[in-house]
C-alpha atoms as a PDB file:
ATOM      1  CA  UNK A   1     142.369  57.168  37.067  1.00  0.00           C
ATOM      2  CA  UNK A   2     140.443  59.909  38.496  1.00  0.00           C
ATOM      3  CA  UNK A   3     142.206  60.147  41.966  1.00  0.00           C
ATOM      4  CA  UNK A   4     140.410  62.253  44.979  1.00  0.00           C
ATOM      5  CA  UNK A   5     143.006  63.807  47.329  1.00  0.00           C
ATOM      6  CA  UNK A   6     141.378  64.955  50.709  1.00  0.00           C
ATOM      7  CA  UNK A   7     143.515  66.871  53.922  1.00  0.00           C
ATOM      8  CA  UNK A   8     143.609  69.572  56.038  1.00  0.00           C
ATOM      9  CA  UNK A   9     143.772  73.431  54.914  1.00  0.00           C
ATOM     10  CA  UNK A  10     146.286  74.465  57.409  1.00  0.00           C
ATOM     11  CA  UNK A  11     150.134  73.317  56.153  1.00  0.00           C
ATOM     12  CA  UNK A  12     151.820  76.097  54.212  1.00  0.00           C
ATOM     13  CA  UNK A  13     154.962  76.130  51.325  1.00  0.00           C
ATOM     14  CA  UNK A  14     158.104  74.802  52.982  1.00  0.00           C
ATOM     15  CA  UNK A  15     156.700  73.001  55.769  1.00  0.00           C
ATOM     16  CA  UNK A  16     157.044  68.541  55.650  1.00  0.00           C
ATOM     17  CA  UNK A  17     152.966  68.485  55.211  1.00  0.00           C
ATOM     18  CA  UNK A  18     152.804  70.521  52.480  1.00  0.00           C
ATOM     19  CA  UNK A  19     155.823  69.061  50.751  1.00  0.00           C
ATOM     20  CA  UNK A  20     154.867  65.506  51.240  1.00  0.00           C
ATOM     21  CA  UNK A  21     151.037  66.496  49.730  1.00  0.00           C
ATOM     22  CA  UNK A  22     152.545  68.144  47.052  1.00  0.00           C
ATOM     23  CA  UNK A  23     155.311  65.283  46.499  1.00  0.00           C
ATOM     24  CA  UNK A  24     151.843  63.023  46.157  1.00  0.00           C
ATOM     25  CA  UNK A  25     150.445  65.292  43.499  1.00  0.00           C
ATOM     26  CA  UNK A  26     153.462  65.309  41.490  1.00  0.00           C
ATOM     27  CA  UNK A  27     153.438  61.490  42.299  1.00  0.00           C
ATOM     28  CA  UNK A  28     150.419  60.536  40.892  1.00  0.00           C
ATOM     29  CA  UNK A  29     150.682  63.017  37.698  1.00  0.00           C
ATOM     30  CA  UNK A  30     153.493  61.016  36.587  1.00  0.00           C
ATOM     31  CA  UNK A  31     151.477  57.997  36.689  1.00  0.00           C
ATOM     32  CA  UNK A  32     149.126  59.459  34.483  1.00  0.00           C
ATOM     33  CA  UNK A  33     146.591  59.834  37.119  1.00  0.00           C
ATOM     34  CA  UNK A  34     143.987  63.419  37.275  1.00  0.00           C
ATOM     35  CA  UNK A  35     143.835  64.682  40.640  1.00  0.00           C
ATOM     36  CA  UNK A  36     140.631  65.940  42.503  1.00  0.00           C
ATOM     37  CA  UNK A  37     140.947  68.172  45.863  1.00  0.00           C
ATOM     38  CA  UNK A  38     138.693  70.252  47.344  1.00  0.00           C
ATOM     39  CA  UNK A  39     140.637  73.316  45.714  1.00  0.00           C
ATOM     40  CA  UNK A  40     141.641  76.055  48.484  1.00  0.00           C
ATOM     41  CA  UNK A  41     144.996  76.344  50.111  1.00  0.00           C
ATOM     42  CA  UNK A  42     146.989  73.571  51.986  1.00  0.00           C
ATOM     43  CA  UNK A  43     146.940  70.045  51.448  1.00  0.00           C
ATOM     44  CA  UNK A  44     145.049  70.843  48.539  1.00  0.00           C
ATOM     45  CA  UNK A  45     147.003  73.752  46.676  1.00  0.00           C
ATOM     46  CA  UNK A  46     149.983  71.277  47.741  1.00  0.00           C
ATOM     47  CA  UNK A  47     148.744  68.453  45.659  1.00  0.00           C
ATOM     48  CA  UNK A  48     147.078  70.417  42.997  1.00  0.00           C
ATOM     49  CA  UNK A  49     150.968  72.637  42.848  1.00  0.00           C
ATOM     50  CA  UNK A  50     152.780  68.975  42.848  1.00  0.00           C
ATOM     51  CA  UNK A  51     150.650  67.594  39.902  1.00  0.00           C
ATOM     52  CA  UNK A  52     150.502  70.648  37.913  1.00  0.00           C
ATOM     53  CA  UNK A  53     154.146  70.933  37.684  1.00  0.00           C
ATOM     54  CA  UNK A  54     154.559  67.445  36.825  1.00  0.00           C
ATOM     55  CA  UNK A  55     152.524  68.002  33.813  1.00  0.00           C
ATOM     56  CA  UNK A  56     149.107  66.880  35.236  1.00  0.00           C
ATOM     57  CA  UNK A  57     145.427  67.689  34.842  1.00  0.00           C
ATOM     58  CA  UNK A  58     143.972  69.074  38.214  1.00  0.00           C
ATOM     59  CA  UNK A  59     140.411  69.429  39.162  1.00  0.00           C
ATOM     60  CA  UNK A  60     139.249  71.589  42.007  1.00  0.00           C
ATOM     61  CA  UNK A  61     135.687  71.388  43.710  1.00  0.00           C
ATOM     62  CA  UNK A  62     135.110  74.524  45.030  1.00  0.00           C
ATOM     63  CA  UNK A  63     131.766  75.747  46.491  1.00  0.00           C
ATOM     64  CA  UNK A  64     129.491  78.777  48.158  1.00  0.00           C
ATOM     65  CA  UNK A  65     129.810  77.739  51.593  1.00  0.00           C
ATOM     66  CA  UNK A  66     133.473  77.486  51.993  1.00  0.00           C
ATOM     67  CA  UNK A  67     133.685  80.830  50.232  1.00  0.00           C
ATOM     68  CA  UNK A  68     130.734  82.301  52.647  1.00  0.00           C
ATOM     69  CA  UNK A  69     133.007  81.423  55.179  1.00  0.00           C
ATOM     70  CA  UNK A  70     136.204  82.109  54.348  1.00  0.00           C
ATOM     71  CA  UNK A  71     136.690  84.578  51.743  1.00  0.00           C
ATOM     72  CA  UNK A  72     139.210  82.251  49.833  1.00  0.00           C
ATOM     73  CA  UNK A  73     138.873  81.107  45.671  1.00  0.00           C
ATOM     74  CA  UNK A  74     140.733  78.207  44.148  1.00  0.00           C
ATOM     75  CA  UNK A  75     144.159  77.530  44.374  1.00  0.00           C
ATOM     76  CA  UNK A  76     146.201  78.775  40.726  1.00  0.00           C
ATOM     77  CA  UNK A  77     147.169  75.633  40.002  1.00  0.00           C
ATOM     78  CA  UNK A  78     143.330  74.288  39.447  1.00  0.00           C
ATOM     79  CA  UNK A  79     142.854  73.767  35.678  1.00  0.00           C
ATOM     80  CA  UNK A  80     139.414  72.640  36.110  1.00  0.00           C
ATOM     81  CA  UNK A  81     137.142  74.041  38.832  1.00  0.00           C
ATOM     82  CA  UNK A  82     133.996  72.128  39.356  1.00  0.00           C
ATOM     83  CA  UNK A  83     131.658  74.374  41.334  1.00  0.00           C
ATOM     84  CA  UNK A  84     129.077  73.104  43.803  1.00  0.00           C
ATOM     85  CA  UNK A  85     126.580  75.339  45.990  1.00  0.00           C
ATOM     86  CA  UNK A  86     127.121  73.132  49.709  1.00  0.00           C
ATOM     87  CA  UNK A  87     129.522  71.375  51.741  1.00  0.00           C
ATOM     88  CA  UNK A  88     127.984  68.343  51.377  1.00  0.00           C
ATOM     89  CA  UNK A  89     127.366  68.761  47.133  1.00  0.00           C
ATOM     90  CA  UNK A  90     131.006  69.423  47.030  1.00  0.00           C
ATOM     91  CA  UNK A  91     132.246  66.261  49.657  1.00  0.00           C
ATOM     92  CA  UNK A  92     129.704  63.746  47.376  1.00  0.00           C
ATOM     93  CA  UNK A  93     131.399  65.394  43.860  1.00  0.00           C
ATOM     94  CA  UNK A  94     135.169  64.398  45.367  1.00  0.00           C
ATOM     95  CA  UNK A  95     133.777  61.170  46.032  1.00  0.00           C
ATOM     96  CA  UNK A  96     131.581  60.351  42.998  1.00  0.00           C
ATOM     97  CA  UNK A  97     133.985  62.060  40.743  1.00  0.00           C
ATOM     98  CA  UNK A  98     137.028  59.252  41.714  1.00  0.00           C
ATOM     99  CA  UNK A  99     138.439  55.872  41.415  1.00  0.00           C
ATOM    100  CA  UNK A 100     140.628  55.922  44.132  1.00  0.00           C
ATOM    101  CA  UNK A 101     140.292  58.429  46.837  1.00  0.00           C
ATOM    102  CA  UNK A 102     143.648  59.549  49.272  1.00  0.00           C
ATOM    103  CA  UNK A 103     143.376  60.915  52.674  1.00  0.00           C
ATOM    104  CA  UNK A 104     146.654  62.627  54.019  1.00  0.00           C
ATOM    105  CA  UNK A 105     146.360  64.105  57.372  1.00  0.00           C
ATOM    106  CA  UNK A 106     143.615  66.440  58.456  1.00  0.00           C
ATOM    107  CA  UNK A 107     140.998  67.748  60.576  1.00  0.00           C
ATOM    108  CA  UNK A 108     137.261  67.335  61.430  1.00  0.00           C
ATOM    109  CA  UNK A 109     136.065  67.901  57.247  1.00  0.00           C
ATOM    110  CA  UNK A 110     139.407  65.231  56.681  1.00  0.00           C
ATOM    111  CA  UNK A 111     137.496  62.815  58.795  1.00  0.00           C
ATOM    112  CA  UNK A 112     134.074  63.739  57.359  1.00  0.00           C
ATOM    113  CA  UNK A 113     135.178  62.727  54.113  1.00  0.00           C
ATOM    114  CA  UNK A 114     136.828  60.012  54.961  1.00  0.00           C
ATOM    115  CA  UNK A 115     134.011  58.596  56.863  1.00  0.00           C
ATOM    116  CA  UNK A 116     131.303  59.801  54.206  1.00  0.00           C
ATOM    117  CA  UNK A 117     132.940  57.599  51.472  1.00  0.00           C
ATOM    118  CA  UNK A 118     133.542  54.782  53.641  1.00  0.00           C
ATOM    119  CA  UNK A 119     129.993  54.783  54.891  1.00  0.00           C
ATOM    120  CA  UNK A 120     129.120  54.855  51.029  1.00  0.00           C
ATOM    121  CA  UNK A 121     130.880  51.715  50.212  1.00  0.00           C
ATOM    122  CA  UNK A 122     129.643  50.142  53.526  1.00  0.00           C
ATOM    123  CA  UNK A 123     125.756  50.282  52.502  1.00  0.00           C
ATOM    124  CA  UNK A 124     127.012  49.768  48.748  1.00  0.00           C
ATOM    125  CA  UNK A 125     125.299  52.932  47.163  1.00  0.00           C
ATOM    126  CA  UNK A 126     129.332  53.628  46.267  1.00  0.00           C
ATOM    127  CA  UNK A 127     130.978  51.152  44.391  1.00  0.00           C
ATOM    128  CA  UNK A 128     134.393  49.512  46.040  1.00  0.00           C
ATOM    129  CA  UNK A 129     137.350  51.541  45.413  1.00  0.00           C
ATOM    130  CA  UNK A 130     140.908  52.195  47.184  1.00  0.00           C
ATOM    131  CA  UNK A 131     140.180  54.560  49.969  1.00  0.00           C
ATOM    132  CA  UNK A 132     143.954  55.094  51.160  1.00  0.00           C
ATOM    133  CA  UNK A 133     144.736  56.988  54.484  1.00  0.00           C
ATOM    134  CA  UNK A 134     148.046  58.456  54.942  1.00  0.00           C
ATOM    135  CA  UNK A 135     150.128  58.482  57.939  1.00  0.00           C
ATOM    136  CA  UNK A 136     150.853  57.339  61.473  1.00  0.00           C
ATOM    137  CA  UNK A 137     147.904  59.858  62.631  1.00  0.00           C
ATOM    138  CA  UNK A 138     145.204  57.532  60.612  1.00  0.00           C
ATOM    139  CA  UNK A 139     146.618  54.399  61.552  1.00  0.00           C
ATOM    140  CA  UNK A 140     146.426  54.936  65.130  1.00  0.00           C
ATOM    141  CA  UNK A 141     143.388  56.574  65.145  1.00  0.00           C
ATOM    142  CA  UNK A 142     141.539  53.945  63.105  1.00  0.00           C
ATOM    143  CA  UNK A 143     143.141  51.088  65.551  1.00  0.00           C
ATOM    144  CA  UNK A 144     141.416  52.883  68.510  1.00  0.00           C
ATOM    145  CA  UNK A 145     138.321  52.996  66.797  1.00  0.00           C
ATOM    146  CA  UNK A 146     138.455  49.444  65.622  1.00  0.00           C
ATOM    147  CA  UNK A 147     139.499  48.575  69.081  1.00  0.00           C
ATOM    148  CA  UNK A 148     136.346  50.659  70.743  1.00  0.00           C
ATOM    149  CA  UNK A 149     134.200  49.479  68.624  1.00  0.00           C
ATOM    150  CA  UNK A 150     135.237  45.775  67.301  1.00  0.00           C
ATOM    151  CA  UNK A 151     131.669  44.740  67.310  1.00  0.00           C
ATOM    152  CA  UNK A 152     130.647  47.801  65.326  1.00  0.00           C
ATOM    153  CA  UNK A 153     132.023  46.934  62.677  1.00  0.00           C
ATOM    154  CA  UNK A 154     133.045  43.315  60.433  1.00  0.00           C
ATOM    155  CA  UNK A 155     135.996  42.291  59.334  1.00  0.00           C
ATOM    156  CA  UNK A 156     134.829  43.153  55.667  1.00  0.00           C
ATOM    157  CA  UNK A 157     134.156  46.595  56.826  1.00  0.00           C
ATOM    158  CA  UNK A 158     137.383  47.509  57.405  1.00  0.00           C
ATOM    159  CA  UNK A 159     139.115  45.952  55.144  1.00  0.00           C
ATOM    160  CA  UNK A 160     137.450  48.661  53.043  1.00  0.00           C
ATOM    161  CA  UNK A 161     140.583  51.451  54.520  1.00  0.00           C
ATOM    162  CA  UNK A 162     143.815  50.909  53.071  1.00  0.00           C
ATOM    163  CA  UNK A 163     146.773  52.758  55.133  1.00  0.00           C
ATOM    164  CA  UNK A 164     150.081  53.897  54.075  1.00  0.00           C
ATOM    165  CA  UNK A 165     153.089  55.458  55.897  1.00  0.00           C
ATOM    166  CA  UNK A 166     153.768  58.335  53.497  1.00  0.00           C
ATOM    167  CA  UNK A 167     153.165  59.400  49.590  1.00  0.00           C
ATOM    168  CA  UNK A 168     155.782  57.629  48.256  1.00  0.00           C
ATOM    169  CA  UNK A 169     154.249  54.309  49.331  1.00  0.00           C
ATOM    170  CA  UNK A 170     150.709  55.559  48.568  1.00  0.00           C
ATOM    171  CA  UNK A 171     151.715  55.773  45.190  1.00  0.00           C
ATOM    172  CA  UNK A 172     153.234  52.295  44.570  1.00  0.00           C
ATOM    173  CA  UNK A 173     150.039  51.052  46.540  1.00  0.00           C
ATOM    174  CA  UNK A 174     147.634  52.942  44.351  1.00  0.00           C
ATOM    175  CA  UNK A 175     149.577  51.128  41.407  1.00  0.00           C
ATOM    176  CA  UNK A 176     149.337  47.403  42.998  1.00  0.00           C
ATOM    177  CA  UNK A 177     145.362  47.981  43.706  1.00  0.00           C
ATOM    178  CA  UNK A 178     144.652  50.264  40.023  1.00  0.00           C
ATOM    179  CA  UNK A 179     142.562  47.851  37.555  1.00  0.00           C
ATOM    180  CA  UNK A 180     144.596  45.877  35.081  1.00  0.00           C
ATOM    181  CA  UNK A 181     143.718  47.264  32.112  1.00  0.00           C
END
């Protein structure tokens, strides 16, 4: 499967975010899996790092406006960089682009993404797939929401998020939801 990894830019080599994210790359490599993050530094050189090394194909999405911004280029351990000109280009390619999609923690684009592919599968102009969010952070922010605004949104709405405590069980998850083939 085509898996989409999204999370924040800020954790660095050494620290427990970066080594869980890249634990999760190398995770999902050994299942055979391709991995798709947004291609810059972070959560996303984490996961591309931990797949590359475990022998896995990684594809960044990279794009003008980040670059505009921050004068940044993909991460070395992209084998594929898929090139798009906006923000929003490159969030619909990380979504379009996967069967499963993973969120580990993050920050307001995180939560853009996360709510962008949701919102997709909500009006059904995305087909259903495993959106997984990782962490105590998405849990508890998700059960406010919910909780806020119950009447927002059905049942079948939410049942749409998937949450995990950490990569390890992300990965066996991703396994018990993957189509039997």
């Amino acid at each position: 499967m085509n898996v989409t990894i999204f999370g924040g830019s800020q954790p660095k080599e050494g620290t427990p975010a970066y080594e869980e994210a890249r634990l999760l790359g190398s995770l999902l490599a050994q299942r055979g899996h391709v991995v798709l993050t947004g291609g810059y530094m972070g959560t996303m050189e984490a996961v591309s790092r931990g797949a590359h090394e475990a022998g896995g194909h990684v594809i960044g999405v990279t794009c003008e406006d980040i670059e505009t911004w921050r004068p940044t280029k993909a991460n070395v351990w992209v084998k594929e960089e898929r090139r798009t000109k906006t923000l929003p280009e490159r969030i619909l390619a990380l979504i379009e682009g996967c069967d499963a999609a993973m969120a580990l923690p993050g920050g307001a684009g995180t939560l853009t993404e996360i709510m962008m592919m949701w919102n997709l599968m909500i009006v059904e102009s995305l087909p259903r797939r495993p959106l997984i969010l990782i962490g105590r952070g998405w849990q508890s922010t998700f059960d406010r929401f919910f909780g806020e605004f119950e009447s927002y949104m059905p049942v079948h709405q939410r049942e749409l998020l998937y949450f995990a405590k950490d990569a390890e069980t992300t990965a066996s998850f991703l396994d018990a939801l993957a189509p039997k083939t």
